[in-house]
C-alpha atoms as a PDB file:
ATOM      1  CA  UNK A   1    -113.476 128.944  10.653  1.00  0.00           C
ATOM      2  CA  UNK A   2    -112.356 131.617  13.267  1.00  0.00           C
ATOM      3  CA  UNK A   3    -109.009 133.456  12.504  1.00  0.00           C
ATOM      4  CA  UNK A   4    -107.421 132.085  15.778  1.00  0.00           C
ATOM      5  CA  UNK A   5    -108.690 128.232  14.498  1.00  0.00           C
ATOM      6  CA  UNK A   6    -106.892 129.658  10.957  1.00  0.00           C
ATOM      7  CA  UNK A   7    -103.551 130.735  12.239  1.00  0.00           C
ATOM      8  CA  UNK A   8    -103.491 127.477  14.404  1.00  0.00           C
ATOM      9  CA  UNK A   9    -104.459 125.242  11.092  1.00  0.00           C
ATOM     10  CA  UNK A  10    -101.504 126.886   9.301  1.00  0.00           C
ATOM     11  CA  UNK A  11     -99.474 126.911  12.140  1.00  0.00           C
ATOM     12  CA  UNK A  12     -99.600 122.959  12.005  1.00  0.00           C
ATOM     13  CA  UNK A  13     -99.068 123.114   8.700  1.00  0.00           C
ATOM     14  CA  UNK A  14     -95.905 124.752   9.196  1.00  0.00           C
ATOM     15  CA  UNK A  15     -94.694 122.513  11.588  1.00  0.00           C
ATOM     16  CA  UNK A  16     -95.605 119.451   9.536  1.00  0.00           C
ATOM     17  CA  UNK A  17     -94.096 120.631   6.407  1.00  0.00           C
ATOM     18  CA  UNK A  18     -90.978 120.960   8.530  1.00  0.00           C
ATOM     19  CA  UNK A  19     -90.787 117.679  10.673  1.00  0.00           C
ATOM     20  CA  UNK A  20     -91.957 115.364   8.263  1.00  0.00           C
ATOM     21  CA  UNK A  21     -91.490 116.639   5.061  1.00  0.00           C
ATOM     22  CA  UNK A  22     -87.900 116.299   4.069  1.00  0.00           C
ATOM     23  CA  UNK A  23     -88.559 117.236   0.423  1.00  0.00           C
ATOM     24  CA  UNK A  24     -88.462 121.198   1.270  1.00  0.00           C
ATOM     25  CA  UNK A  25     -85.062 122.837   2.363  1.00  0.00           C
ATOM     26  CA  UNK A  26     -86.506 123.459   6.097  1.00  0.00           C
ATOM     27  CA  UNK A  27     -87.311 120.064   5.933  1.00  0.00           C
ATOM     28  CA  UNK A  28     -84.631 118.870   4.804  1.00  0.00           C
ATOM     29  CA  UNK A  29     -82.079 120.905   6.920  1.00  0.00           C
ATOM     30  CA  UNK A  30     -84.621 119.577  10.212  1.00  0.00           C
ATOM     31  CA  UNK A  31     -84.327 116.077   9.595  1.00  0.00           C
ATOM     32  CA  UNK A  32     -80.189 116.716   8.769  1.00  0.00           C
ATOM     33  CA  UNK A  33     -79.713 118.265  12.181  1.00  0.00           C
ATOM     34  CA  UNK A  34     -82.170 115.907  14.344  1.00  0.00           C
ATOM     35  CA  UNK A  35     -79.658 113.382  12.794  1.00  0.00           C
ATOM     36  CA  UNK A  36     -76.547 114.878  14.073  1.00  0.00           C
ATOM     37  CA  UNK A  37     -78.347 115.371  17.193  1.00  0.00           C
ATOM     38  CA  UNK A  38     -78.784 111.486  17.786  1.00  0.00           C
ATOM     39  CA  UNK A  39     -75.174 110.871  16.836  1.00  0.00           C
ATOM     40  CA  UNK A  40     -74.292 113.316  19.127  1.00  0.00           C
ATOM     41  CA  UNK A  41     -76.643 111.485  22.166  1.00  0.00           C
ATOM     42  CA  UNK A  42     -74.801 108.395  20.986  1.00  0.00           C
ATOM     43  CA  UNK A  43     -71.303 109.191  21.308  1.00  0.00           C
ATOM     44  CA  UNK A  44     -72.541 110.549  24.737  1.00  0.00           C
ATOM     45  CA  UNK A  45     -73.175 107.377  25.864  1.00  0.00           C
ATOM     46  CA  UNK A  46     -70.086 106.092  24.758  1.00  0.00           C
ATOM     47  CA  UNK A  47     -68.319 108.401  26.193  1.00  0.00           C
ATOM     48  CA  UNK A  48     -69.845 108.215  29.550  1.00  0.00           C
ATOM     49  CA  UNK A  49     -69.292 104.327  29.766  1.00  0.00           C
ATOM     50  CA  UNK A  50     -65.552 104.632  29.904  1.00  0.00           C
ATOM     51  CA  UNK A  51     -64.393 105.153  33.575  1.00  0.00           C
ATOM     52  CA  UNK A  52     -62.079 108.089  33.089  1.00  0.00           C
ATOM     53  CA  UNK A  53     -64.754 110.583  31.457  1.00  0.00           C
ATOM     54  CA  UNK A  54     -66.992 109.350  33.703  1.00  0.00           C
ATOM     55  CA  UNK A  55     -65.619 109.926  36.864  1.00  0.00           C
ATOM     56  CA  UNK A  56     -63.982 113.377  35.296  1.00  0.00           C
ATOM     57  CA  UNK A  57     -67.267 114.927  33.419  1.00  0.00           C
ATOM     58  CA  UNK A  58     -69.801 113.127  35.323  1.00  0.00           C
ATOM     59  CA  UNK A  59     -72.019 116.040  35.949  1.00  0.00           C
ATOM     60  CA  UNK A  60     -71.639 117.581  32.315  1.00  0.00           C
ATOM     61  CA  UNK A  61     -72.326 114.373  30.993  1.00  0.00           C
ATOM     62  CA  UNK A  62     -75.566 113.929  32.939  1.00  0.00           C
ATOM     63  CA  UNK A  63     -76.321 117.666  32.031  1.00  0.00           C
ATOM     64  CA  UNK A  64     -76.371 116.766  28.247  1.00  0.00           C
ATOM     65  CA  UNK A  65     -78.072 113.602  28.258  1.00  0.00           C
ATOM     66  CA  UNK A  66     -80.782 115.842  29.728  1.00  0.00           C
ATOM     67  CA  UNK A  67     -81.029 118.532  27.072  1.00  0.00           C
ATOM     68  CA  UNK A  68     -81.173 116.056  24.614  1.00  0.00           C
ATOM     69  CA  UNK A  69     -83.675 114.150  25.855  1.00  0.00           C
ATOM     70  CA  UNK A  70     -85.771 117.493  26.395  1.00  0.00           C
ATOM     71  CA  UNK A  71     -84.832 118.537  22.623  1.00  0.00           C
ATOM     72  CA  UNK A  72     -86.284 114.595  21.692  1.00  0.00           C
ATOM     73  CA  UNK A  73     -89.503 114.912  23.122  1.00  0.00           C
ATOM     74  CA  UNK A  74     -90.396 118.701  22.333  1.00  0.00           C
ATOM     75  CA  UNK A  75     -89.804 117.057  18.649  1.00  0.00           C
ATOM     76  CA  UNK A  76     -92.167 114.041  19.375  1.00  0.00           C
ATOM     77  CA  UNK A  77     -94.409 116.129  20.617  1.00  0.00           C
ATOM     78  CA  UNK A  78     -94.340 118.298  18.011  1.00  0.00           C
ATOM     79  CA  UNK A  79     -94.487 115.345  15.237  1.00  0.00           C
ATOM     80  CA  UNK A  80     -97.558 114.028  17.553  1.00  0.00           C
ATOM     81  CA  UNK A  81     -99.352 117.806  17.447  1.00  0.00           C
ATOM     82  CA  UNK A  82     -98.490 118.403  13.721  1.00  0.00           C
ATOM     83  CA  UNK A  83     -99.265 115.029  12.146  1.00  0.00           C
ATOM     84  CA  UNK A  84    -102.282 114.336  10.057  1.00  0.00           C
ATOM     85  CA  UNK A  85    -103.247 111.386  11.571  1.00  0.00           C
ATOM     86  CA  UNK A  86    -101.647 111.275  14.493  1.00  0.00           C
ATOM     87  CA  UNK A  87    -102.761 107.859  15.861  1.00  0.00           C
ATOM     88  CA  UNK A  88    -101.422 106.571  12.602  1.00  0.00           C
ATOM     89  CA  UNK A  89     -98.430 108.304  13.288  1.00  0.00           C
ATOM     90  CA  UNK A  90     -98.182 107.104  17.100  1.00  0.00           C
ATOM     91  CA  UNK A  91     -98.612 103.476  16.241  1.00  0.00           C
ATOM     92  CA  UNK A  92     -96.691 103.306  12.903  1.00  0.00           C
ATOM     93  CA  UNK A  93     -92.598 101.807  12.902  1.00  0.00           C
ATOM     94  CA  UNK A  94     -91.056 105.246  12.706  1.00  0.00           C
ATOM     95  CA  UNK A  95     -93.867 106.822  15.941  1.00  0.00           C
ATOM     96  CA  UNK A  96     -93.207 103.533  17.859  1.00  0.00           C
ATOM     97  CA  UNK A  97     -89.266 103.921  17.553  1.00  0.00           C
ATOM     98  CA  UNK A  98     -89.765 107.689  18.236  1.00  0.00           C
ATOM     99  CA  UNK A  99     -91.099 107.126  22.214  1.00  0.00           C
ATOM    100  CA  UNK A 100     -89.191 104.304  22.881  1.00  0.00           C
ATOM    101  CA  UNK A 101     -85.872 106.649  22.055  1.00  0.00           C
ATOM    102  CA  UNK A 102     -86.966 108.807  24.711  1.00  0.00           C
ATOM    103  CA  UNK A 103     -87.728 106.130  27.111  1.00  0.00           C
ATOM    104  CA  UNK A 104     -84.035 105.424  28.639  1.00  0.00           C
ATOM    105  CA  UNK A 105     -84.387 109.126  29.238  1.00  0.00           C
ATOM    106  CA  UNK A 106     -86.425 108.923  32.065  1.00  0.00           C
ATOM    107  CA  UNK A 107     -85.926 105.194  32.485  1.00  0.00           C
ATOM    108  CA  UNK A 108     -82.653 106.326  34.294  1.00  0.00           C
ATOM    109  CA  UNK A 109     -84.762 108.180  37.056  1.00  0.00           C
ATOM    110  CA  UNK A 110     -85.609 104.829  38.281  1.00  0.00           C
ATOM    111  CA  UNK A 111     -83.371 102.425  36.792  1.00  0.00           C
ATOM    112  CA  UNK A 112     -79.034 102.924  37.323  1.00  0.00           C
ATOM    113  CA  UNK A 113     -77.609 102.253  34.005  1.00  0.00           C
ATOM    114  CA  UNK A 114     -80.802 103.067  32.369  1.00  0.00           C
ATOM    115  CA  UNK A 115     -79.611 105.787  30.378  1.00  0.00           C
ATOM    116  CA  UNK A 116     -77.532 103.311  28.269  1.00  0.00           C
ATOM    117  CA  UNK A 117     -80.123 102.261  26.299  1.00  0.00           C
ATOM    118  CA  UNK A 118     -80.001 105.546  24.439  1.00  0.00           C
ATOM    119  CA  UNK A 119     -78.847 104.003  21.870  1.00  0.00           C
ATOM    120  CA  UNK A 120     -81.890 102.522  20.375  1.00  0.00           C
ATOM    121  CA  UNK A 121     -82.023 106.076  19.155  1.00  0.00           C
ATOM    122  CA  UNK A 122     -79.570 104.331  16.223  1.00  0.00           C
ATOM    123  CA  UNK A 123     -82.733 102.648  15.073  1.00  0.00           C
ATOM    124  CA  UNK A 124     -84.294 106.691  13.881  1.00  0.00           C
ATOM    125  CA  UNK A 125     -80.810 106.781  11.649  1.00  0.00           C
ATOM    126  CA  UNK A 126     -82.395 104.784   9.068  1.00  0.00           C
ATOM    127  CA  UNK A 127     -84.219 108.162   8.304  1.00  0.00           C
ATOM    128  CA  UNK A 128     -80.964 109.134   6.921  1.00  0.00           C
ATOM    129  CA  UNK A 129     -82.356 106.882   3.166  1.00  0.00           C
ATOM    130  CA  UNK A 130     -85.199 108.594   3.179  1.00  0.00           C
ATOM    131  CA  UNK A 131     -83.854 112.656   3.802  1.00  0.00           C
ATOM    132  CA  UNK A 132     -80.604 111.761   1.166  1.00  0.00           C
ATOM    133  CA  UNK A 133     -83.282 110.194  -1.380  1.00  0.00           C
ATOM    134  CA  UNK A 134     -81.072 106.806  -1.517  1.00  0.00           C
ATOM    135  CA  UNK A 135     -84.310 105.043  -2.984  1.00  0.00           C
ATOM    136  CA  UNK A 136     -81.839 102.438  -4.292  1.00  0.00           C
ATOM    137  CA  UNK A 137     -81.008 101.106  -1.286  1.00  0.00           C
ATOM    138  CA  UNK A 138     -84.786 101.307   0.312  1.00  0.00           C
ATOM    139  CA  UNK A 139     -85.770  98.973  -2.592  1.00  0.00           C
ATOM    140  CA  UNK A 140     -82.862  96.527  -1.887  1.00  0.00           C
ATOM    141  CA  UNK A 141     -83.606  96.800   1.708  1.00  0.00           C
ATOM    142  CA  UNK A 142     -87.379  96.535   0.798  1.00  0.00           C
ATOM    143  CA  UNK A 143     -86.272  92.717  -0.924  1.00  0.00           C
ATOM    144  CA  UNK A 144     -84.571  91.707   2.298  1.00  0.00           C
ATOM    145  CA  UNK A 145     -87.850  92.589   4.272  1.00  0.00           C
ATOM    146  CA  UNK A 146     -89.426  90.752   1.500  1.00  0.00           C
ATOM    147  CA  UNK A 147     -87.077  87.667   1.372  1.00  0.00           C
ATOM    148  CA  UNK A 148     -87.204  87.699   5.672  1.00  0.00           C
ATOM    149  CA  UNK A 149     -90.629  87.501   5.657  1.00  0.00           C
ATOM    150  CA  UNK A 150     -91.606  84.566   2.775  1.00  0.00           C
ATOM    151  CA  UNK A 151     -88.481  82.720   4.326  1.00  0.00           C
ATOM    152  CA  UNK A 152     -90.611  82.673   7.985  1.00  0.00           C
ATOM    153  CA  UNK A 153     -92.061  79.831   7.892  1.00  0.00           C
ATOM    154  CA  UNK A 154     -89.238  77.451   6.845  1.00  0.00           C
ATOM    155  CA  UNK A 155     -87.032  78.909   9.661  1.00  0.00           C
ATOM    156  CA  UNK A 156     -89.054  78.607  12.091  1.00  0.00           C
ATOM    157  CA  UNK A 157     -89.782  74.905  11.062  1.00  0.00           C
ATOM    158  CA  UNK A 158     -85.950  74.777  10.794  1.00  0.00           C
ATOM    159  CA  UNK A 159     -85.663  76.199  14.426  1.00  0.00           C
ATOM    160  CA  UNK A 160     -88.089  73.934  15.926  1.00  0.00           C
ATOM    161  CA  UNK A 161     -86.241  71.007  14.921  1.00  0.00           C
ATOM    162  CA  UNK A 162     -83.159  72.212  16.212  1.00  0.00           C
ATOM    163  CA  UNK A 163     -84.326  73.246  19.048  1.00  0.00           C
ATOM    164  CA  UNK A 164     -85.690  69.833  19.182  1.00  0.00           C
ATOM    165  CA  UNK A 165     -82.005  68.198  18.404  1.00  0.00           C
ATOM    166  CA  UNK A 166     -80.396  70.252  21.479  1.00  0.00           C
ATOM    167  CA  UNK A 167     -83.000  69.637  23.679  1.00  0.00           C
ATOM    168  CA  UNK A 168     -82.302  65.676  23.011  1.00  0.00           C
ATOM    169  CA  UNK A 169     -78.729  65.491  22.837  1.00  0.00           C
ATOM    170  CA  UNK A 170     -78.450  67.722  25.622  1.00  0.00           C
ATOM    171  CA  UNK A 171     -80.383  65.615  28.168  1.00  0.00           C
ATOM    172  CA  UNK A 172     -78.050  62.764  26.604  1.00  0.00           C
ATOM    173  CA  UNK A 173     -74.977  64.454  27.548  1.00  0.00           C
ATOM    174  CA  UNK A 174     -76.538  64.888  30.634  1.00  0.00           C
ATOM    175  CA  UNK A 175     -76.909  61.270  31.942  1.00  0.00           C
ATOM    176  CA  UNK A 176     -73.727  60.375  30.208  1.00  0.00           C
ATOM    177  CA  UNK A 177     -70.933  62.735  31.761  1.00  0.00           C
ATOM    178  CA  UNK A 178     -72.884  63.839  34.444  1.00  0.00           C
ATOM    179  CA  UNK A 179     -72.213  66.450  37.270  1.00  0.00           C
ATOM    180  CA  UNK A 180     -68.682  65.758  37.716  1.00  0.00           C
ATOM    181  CA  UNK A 181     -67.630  67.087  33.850  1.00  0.00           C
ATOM    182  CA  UNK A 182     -69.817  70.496  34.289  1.00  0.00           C
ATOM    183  CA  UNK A 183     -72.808  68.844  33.058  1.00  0.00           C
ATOM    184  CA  UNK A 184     -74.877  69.514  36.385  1.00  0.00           C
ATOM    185  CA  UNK A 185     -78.479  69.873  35.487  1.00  0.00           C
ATOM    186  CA  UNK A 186     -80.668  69.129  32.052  1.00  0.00           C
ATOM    187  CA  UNK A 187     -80.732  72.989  30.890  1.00  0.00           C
ATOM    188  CA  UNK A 188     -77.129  73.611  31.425  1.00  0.00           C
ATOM    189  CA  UNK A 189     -76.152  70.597  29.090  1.00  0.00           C
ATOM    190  CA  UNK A 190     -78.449  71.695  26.492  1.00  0.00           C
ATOM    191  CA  UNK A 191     -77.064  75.616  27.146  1.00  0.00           C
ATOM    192  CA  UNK A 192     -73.381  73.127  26.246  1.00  0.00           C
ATOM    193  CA  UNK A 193     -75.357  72.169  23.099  1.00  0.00           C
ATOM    194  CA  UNK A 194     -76.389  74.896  21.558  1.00  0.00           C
ATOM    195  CA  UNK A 195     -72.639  76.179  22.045  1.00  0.00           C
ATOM    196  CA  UNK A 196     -71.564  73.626  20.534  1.00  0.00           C
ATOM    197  CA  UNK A 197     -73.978  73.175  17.696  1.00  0.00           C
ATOM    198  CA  UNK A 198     -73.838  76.606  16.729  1.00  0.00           C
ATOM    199  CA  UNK A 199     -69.569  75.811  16.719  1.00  0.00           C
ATOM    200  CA  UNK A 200     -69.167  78.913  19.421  1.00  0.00           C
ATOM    201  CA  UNK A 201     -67.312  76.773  21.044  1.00  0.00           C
ATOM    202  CA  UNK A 202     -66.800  78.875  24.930  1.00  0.00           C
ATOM    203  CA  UNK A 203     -65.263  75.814  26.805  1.00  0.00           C
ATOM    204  CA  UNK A 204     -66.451  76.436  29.952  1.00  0.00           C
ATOM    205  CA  UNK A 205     -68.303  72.961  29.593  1.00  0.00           C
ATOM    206  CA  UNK A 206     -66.281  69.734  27.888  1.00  0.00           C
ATOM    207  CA  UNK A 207     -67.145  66.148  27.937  1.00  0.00           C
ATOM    208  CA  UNK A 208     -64.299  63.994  29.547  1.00  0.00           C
ATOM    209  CA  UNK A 209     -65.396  60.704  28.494  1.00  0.00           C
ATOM    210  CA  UNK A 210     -64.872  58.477  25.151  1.00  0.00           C
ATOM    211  CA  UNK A 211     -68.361  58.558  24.497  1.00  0.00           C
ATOM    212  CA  UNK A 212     -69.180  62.088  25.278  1.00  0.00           C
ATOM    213  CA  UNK A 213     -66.968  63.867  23.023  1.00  0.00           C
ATOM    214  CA  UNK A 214     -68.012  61.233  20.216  1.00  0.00           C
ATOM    215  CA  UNK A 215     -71.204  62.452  21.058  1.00  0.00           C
ATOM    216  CA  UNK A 216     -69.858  65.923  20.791  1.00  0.00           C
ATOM    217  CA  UNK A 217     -67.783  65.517  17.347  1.00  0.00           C
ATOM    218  CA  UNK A 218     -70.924  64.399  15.674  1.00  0.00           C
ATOM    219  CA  UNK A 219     -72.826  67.510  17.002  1.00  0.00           C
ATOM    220  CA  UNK A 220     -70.057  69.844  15.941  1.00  0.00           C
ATOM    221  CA  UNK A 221     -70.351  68.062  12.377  1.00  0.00           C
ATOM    222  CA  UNK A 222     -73.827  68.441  12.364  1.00  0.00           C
ATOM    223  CA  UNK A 223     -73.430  72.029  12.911  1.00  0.00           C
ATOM    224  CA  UNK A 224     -71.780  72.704  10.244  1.00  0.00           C
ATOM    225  CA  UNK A 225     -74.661  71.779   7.822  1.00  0.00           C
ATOM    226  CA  UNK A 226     -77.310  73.786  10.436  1.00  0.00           C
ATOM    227  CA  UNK A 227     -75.433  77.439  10.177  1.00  0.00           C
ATOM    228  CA  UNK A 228     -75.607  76.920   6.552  1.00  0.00           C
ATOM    229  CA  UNK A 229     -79.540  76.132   5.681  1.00  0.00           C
ATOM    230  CA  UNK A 230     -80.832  79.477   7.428  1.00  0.00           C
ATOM    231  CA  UNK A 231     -78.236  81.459   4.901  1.00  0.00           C
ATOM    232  CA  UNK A 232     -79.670  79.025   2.116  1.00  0.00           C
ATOM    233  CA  UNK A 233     -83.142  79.681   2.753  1.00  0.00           C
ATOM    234  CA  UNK A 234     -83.051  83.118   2.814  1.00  0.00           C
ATOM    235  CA  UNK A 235     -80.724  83.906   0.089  1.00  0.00           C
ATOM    236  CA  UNK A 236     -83.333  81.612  -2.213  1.00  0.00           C
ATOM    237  CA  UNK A 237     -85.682  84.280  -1.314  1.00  0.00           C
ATOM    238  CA  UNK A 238     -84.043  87.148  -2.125  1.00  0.00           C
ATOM    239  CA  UNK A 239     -83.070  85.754  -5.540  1.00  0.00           C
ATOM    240  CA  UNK A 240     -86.906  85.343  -6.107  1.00  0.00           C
ATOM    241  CA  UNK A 241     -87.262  88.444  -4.619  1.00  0.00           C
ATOM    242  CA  UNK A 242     -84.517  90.414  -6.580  1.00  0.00           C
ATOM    243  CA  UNK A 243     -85.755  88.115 -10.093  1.00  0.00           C
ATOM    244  CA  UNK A 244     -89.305  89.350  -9.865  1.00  0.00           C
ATOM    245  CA  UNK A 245     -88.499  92.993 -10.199  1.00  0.00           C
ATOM    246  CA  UNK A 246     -90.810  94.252  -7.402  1.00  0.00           C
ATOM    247  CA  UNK A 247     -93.591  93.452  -4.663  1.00  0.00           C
ATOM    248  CA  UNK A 248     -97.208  93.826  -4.377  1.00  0.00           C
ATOM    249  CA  UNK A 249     -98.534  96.748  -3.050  1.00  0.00           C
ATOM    250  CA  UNK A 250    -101.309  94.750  -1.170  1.00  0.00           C
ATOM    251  CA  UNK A 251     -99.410  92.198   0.536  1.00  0.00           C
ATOM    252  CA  UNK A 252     -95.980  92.808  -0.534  1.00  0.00           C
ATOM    253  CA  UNK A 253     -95.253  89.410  -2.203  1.00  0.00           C
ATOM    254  CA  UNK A 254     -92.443  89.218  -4.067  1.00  0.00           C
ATOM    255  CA  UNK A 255     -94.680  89.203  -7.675  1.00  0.00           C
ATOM    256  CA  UNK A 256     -93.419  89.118 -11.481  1.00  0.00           C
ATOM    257  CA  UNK A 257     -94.723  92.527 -12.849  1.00  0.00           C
ATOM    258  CA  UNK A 258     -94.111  91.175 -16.382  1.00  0.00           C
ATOM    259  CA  UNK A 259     -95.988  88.373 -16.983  1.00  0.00           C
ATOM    260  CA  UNK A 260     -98.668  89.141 -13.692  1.00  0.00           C
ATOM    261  CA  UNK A 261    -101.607  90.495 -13.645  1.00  0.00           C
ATOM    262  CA  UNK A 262    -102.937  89.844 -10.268  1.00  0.00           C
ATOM    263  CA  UNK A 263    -101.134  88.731  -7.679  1.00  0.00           C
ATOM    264  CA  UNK A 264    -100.626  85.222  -6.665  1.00  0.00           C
ATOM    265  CA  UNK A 265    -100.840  85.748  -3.048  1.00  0.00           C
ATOM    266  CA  UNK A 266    -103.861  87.848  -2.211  1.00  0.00           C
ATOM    267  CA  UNK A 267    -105.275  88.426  -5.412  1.00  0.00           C
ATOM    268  CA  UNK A 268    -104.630  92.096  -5.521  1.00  0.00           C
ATOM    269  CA  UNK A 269    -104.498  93.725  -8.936  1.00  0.00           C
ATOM    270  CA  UNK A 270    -101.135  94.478 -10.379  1.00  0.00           C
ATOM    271  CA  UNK A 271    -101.053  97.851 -12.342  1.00  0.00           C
ATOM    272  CA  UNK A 272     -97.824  96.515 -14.711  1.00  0.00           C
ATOM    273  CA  UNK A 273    -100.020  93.774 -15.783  1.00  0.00           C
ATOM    274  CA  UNK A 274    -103.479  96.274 -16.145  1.00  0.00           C
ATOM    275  CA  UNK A 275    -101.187  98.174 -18.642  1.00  0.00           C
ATOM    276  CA  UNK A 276    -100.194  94.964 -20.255  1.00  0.00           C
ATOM    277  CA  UNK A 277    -103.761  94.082 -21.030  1.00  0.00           C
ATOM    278  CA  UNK A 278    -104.155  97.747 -22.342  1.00  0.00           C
ATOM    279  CA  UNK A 279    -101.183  96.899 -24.901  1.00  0.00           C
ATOM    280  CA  UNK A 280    -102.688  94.072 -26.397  1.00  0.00           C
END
């Protein structure tokens, strides 16, 4: 290797140990400050949706929108040039949130308002578990994931059949109130149904006849029972989840390291129940 490749080789180094290493004090104090800086880009947006500052620090507003998007994407950049693999990087959760922060940016060039959507740079906050070493709370956010995802398949068969039930009683409601009570076309009855099922309740569509709001007091009942078997589904899961002490590294089913040695799921071997083996 030349000297020039060798300086360049360390110089990457450098830069990784910095961006993406928050373990080291430069590290550390990087990831600290690129926080502060997307607070920072937040509050500007804030700030610059409220008439008054608007209208009164327009141009300085604009002006620091546009440093900060500069500062964003010499840092991607940088994390693109410095990473190890850097397709893995680009196409991992934390790469993929990376560009689309910087996307309002330059979204704004050809889209008023465009700018506002800054604040999907909130999403590269949940960095902040991983620079202050909170692994507690990425192992009870790791059971949510976990509970989300084996609770999938119910919901969505849950979803489909209310989807189903507003799509029905909503073409009811149409044929029995009809266009004079607000109920002008099939898709804005069912838009009434889903307000009402859900008990949101806006008002700017009510049945006027007898048999119309019966229809609508049973689908109010009704709802009552729907909001709750999406909360009951999932929170099964996460007591599984939570019971079973931890997931599989393969798949990331929620698995019983105790009394497992391979994992129901995919089959994976589980190391707690290797070493159990080993024991007896």
């Amino acid at each position: 290797m030349s000297q020039e490749g060798g300086q360049t080789a360390r110089l990457r180094r450098k830069i990784y140990i910095i961006i993406f290493r928050s373990d080291t004090r430069a590290g550390k104090a990087f990831d600290i400050i690129l926080l502060w800086l997307i607070l920072c880009s937040i509050f500007l947006v804030f700030i610059e949706s409220v008439q008054g500052f608007r209208e009164t620090y327009y141009r300085e507003i604009r002006f620091a929108e546009w440093v900060f998007t500069a500062v964003f994407t010499l840092e991607y950049l940088l994390r693109v040039y410095s990473a190890k693999s850097r397709r893995a990087y680009v196409f991992s959760f934390y790469g993929l949130v990376d560009l689309l922060a910087l996307v309002p940016g330059y979204l704004s060039l050809f889209l008023q308002g465009g700018q506002y959507f800054v604040v999907l740079r909130a999403v590269r906050l949940l960095r902040v578990f991983r620079i202050l070493k909170l692994s507690r709370y990425l192992v009870e956010g790791h059971v949510l994931v976990t509970a989300l995802r084996n609770s999938a398949y119910k919901i969505t068969v849950f979803l489909s059949a209310v989807i189903a039930l507003v799509t029905i009683v909503g073409t009811i409601m149409y044929v029995v109130e009809g266009e004079n009570s607000g109920f002008s076309s099939i898709p804005k009855s069912v838009y009434w149904a889903i307000v009402t099922i859900t008990t949101v309740g806006y008002g700017d569509i009510s049945p006027i006849t007898p048999l119309g709001q019966f229809i609508a007091s049973v689908l109010m009942i009704i709802g009552y029972g729907i909001i709750a078997v999406p909360t009951g589904i999932v929170s099964v899961e996460m007591a599984r989840a939570s019971a079973s002490g931890s997931t599989c590294p393969n798949c990331q089913k929620a698995v019983d390291l105790n009394t497992a040695n391979y994992c129901s799921n995919c089959g994976a071997k589980l190391k707690a129940g290797a070493r159990a083996d080993e024991k007896k």
